[in-house]
PDB file of N, CA and C in Angstrom:
ATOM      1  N   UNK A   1       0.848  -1.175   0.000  1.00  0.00           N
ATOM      2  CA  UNK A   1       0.000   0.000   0.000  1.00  0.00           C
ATOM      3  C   UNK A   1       0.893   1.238   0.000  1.00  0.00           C
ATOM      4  N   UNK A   2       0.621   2.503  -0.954  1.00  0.00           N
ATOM      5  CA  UNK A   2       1.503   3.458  -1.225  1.00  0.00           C
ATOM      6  C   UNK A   2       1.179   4.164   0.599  1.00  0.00           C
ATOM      7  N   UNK A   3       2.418   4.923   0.886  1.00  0.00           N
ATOM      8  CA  UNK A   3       2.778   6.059   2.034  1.00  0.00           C
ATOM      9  C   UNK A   3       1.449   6.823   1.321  1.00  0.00           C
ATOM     10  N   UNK A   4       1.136   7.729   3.109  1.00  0.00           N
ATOM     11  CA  UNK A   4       0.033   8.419   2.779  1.00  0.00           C
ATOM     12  C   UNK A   4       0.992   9.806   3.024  1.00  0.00           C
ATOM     13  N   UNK A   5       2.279   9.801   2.766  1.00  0.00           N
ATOM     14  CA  UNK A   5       3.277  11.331   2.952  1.00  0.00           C
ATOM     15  C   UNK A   5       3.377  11.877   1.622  1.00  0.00           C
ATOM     16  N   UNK A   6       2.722  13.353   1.801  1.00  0.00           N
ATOM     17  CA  UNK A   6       2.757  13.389   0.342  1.00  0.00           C
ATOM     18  C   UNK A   6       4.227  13.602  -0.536  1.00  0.00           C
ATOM     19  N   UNK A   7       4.659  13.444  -1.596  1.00  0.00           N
ATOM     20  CA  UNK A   7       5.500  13.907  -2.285  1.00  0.00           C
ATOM     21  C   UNK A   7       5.996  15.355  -2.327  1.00  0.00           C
ATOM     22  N   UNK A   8       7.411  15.469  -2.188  1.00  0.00           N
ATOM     23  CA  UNK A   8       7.596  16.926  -2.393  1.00  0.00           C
ATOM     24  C   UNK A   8       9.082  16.781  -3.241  1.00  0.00           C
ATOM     25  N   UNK A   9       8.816  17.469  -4.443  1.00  0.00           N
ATOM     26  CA  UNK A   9       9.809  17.506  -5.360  1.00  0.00           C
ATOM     27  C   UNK A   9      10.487  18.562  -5.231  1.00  0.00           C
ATOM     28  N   UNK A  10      11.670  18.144  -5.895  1.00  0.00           N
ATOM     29  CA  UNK A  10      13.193  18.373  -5.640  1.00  0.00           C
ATOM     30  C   UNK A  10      12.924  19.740  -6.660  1.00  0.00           C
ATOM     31  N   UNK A  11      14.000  20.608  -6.269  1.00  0.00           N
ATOM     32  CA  UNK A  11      14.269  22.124  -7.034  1.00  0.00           C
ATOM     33  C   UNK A  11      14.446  21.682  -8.240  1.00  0.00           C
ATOM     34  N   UNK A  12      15.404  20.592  -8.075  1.00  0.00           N
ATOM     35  CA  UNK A  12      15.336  19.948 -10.035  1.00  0.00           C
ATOM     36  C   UNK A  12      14.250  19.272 -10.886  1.00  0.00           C
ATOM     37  N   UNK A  13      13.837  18.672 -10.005  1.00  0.00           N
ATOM     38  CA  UNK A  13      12.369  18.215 -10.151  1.00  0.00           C
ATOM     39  C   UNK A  13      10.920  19.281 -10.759  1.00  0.00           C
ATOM     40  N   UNK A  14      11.173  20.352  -9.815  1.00  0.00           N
ATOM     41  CA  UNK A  14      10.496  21.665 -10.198  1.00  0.00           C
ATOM     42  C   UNK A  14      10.820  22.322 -11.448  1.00  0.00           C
ATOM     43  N   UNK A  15      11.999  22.242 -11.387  1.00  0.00           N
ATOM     44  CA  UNK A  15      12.382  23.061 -13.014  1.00  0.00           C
ATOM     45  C   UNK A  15      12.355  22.198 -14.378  1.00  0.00           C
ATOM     46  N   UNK A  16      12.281  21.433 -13.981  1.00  0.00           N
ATOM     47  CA  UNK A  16      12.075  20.159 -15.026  1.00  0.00           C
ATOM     48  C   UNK A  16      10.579  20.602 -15.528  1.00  0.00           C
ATOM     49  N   UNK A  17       9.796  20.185 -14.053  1.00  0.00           N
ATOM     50  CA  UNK A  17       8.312  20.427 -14.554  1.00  0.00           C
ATOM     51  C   UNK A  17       8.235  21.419 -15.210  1.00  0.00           C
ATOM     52  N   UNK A  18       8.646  22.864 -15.533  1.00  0.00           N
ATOM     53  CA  UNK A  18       8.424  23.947 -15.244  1.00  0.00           C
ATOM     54  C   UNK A  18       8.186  24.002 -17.149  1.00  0.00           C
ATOM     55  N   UNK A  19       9.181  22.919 -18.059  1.00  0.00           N
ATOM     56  CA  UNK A  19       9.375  22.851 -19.605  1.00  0.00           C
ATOM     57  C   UNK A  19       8.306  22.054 -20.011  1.00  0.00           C
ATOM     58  N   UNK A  20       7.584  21.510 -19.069  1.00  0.00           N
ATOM     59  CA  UNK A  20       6.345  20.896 -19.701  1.00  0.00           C
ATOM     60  C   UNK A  20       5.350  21.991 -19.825  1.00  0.00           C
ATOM     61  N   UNK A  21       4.504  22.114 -21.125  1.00  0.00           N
ATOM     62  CA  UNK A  21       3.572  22.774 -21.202  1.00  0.00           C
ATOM     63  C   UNK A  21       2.193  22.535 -20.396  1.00  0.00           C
ATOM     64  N   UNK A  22       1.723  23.579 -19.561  1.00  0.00           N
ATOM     65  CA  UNK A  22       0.421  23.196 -18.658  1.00  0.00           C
ATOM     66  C   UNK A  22      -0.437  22.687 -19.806  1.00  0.00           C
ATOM     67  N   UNK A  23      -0.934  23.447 -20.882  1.00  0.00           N
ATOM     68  CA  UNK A  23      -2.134  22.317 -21.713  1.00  0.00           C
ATOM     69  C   UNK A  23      -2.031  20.798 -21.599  1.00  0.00           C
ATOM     70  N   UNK A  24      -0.389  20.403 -21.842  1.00  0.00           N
ATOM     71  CA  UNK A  24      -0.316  19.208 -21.742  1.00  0.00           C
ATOM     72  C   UNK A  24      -0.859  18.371 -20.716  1.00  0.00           C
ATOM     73  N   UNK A  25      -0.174  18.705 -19.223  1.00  0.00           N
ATOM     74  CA  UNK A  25      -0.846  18.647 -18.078  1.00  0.00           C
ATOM     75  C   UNK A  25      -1.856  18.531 -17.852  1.00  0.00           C
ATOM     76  N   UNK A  26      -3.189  19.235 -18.819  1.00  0.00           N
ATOM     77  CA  UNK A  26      -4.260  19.559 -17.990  1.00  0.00           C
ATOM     78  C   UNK A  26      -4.701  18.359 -19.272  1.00  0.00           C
ATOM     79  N   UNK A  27      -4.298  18.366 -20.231  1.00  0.00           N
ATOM     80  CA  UNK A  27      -4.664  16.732 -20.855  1.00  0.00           C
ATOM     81  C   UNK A  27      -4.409  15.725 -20.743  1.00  0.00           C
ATOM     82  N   UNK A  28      -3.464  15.574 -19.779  1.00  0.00           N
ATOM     83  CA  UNK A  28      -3.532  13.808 -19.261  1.00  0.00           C
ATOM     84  C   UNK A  28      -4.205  13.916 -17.971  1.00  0.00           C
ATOM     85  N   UNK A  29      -4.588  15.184 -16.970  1.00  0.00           N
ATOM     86  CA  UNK A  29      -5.372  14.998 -16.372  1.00  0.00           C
ATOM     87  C   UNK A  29      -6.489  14.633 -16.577  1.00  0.00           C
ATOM     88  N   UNK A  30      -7.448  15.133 -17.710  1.00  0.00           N
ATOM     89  CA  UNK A  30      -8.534  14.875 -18.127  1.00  0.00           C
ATOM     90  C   UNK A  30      -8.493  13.659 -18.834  1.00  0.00           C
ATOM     91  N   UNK A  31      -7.702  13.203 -19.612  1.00  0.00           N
ATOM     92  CA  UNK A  31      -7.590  12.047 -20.062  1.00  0.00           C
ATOM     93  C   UNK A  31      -8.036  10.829 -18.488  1.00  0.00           C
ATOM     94  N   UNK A  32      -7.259  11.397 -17.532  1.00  0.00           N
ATOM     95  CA  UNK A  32      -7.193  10.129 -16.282  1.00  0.00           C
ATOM     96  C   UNK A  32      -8.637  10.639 -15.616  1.00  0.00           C
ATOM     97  N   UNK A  33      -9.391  11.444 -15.461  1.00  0.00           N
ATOM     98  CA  UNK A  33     -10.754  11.885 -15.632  1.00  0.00           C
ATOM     99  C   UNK A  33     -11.454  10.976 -16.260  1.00  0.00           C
ATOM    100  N   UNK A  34     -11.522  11.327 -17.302  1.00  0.00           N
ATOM    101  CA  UNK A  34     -12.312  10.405 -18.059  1.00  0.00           C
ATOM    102  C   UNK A  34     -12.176   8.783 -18.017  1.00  0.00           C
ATOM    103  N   UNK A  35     -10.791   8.296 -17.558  1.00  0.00           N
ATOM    104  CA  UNK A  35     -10.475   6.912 -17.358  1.00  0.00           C
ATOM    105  C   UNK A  35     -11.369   6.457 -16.431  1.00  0.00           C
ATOM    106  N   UNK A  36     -11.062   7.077 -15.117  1.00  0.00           N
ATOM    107  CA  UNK A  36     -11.690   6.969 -13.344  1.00  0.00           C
ATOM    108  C   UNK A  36     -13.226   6.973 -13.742  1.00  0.00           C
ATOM    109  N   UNK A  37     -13.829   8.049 -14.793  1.00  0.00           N
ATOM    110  CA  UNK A  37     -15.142   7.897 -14.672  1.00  0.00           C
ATOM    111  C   UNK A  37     -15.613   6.509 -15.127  1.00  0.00           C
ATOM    112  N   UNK A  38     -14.869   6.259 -16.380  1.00  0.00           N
ATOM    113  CA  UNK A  38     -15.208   5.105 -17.297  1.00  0.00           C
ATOM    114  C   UNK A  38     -15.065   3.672 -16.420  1.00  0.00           C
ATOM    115  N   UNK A  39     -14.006   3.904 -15.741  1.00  0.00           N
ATOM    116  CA  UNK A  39     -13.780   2.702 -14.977  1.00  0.00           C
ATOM    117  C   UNK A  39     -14.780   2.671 -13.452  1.00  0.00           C
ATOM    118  N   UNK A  40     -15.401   3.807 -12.843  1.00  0.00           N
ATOM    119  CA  UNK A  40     -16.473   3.993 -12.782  1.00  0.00           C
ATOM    120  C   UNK A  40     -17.654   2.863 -12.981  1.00  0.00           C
ATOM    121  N   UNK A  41     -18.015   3.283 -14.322  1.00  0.00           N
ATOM    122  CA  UNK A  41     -19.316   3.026 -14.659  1.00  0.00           C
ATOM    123  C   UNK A  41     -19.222   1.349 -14.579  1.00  0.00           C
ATOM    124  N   UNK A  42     -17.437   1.117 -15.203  1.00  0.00           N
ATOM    125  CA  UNK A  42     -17.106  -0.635 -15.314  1.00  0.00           C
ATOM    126  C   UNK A  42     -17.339  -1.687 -13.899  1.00  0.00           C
ATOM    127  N   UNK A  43     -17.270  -0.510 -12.992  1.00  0.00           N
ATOM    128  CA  UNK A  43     -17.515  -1.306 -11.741  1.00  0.00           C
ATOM    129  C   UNK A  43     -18.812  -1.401 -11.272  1.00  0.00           C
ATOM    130  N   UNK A  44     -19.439  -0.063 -11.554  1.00  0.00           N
ATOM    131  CA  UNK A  44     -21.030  -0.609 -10.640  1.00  0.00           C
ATOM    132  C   UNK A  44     -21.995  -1.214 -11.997  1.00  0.00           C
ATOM    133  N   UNK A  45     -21.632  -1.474 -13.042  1.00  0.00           N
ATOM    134  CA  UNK A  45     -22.400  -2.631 -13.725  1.00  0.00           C
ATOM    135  C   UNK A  45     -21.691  -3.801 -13.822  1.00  0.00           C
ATOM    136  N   UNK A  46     -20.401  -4.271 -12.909  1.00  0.00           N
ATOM    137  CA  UNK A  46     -19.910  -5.523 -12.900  1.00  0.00           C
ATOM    138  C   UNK A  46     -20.812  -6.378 -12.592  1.00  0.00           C
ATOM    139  N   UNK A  47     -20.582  -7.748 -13.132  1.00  0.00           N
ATOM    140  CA  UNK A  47     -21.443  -8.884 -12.071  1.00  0.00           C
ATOM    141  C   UNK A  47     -20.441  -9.110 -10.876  1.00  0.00           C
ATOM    142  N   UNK A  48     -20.818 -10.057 -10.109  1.00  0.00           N
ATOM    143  CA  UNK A  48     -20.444 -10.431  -8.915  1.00  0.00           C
ATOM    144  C   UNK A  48     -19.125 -10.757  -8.777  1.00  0.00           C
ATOM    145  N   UNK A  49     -19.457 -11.636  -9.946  1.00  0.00           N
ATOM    146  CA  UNK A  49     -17.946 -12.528 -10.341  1.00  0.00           C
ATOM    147  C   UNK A  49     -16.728 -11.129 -10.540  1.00  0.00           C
ATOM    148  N   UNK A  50     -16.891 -10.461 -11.083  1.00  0.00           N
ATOM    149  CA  UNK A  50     -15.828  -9.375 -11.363  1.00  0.00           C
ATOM    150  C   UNK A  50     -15.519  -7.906 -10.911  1.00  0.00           C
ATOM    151  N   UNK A  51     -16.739  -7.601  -9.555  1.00  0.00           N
ATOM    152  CA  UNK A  51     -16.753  -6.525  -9.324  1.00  0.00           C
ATOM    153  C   UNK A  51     -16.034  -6.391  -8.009  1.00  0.00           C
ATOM    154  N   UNK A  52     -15.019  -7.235  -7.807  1.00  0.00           N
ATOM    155  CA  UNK A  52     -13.895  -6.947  -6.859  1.00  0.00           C
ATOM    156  C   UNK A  52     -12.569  -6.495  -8.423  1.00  0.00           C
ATOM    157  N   UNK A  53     -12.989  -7.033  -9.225  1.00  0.00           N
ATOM    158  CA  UNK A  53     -11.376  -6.914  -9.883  1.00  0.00           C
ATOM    159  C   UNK A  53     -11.851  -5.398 -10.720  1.00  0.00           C
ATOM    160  N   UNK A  54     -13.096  -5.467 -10.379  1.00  0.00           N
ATOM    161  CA  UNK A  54     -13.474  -4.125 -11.256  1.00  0.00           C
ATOM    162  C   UNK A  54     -13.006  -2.754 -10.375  1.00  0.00           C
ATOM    163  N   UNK A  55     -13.195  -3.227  -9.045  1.00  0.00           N
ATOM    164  CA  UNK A  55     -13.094  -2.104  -8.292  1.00  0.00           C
ATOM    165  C   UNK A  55     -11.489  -1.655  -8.077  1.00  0.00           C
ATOM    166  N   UNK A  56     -10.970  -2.880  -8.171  1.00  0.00           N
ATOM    167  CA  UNK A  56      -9.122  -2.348  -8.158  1.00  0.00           C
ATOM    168  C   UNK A  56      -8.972  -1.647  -9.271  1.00  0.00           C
ATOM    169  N   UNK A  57      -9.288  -1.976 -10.302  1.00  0.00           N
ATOM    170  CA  UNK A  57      -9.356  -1.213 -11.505  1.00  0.00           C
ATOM    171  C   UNK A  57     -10.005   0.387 -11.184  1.00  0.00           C
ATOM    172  N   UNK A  58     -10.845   0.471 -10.445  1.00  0.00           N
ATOM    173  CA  UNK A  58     -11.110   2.015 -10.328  1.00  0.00           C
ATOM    174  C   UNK A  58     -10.433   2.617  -9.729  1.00  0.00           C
ATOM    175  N   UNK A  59      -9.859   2.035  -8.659  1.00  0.00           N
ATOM    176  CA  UNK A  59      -9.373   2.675  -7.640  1.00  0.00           C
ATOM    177  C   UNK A  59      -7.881   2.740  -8.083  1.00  0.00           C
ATOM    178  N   UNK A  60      -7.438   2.207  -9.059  1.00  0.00           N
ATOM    179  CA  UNK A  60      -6.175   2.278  -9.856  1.00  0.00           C
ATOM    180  C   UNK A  60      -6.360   3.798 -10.495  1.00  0.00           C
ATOM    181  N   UNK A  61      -7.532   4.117 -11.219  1.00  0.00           N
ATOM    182  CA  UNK A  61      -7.708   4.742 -12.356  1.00  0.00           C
ATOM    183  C   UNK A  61      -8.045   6.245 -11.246  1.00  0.00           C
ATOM    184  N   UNK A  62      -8.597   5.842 -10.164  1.00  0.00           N
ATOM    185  CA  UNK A  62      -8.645   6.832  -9.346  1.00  0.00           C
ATOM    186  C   UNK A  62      -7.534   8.086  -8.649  1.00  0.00           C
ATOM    187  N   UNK A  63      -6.143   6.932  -8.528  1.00  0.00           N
ATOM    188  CA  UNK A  63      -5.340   7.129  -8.013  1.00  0.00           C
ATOM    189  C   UNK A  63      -4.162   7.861  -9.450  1.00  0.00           C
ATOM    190  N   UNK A  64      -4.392   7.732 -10.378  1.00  0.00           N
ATOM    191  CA  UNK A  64      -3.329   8.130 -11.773  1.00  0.00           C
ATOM    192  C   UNK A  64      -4.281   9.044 -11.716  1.00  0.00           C
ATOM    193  N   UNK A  65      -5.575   9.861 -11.924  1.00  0.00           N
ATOM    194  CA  UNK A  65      -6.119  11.103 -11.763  1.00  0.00           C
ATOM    195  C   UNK A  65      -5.974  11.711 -10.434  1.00  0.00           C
ATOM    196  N   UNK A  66      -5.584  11.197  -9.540  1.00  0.00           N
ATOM    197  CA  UNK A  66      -5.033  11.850  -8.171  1.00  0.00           C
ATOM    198  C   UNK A  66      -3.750  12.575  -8.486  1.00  0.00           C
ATOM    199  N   UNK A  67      -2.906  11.783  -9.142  1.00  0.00           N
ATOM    200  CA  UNK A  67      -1.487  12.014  -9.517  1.00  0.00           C
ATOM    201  C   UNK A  67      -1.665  12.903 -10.650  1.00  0.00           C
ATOM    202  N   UNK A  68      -2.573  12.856 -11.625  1.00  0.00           N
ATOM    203  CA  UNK A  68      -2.247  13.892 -12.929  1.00  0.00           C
ATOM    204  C   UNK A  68      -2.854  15.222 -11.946  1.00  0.00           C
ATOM    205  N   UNK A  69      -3.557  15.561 -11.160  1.00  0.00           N
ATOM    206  CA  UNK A  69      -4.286  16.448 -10.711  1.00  0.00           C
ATOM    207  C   UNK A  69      -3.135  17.161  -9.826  1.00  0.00           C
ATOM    208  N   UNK A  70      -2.245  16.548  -9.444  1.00  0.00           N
ATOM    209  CA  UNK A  70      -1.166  16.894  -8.007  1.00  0.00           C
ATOM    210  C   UNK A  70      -0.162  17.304  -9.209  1.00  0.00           C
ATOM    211  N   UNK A  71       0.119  16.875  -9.979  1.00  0.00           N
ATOM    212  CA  UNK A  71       1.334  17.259 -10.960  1.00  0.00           C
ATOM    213  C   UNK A  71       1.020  18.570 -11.728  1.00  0.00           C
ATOM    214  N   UNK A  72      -0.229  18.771 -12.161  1.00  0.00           N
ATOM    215  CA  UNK A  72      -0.908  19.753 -12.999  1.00  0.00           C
ATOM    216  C   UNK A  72      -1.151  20.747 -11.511  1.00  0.00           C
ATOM    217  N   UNK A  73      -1.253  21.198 -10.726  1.00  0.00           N
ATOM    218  CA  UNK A  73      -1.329  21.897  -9.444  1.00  0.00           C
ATOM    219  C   UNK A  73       0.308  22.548  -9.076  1.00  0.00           C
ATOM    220  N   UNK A  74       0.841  21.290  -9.045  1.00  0.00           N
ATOM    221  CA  UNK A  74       2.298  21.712  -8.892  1.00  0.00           C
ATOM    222  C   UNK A  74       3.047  22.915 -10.494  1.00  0.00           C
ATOM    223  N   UNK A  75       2.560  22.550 -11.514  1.00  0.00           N
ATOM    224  CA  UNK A  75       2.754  23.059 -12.670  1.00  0.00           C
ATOM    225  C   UNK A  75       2.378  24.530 -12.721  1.00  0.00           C
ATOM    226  N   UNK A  76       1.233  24.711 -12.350  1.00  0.00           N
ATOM    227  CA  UNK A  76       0.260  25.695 -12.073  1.00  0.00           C
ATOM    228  C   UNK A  76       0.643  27.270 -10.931  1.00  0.00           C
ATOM    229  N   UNK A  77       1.269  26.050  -9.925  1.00  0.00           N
ATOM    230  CA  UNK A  77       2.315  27.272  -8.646  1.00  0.00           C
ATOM    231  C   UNK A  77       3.214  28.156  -9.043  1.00  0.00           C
ATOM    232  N   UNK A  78       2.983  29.151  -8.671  1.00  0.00           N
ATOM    233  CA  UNK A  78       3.887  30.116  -8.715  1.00  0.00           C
ATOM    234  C   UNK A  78       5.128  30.460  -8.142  1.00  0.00           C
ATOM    235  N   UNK A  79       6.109  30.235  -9.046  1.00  0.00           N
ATOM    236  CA  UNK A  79       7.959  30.342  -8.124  1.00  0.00           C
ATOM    237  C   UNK A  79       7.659  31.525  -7.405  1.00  0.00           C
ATOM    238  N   UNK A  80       8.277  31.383  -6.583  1.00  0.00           N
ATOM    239  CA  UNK A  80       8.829  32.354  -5.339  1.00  0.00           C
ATOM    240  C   UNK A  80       9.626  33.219  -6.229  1.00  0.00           C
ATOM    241  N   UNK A  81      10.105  33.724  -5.609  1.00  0.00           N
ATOM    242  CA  UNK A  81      11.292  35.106  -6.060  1.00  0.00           C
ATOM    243  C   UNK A  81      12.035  34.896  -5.097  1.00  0.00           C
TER     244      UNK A  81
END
């Protein structure tokens, strides 16, 4: 099970992010949006038989839109001076 401490990236880490374009960002967020929903819908019409493996699957798809959302936020912050 992942640490519940959140991540805090490195000054190099930051400036790295800094050459990615936010549109990009805000499209694999939505991309992982749209996954979580889809995978969503895959779980509460599972049958029985599959709606434990359906639900790791959401909660997978949940957790990569957690992460595009925290990366696109971090992108978004404003350097200090």
């Amino acid at each position: 099970m992942p640490s519940t401490e959140e991540h805090i990236p490195s000054a190099k880490g930051l400036r790295s992010l800094r050459k990615v374009r936010a549109a990009d960002l805000f499209d694999a967020w939505l991309f992982a949006e749209v996954e979580a929903t889809l995978a969503l819908a895959a779980w509460r019409s599972a049958s029985s038989e599959t709606k434990s493996d359906a639900y790791g699957v959401y909660l997978a798809a949940l957790d990569r839109e957690a992460r595009a959302a925290d990366v696109l936020a971090l992108r978004l912050t404003p350097v200090a001076a």
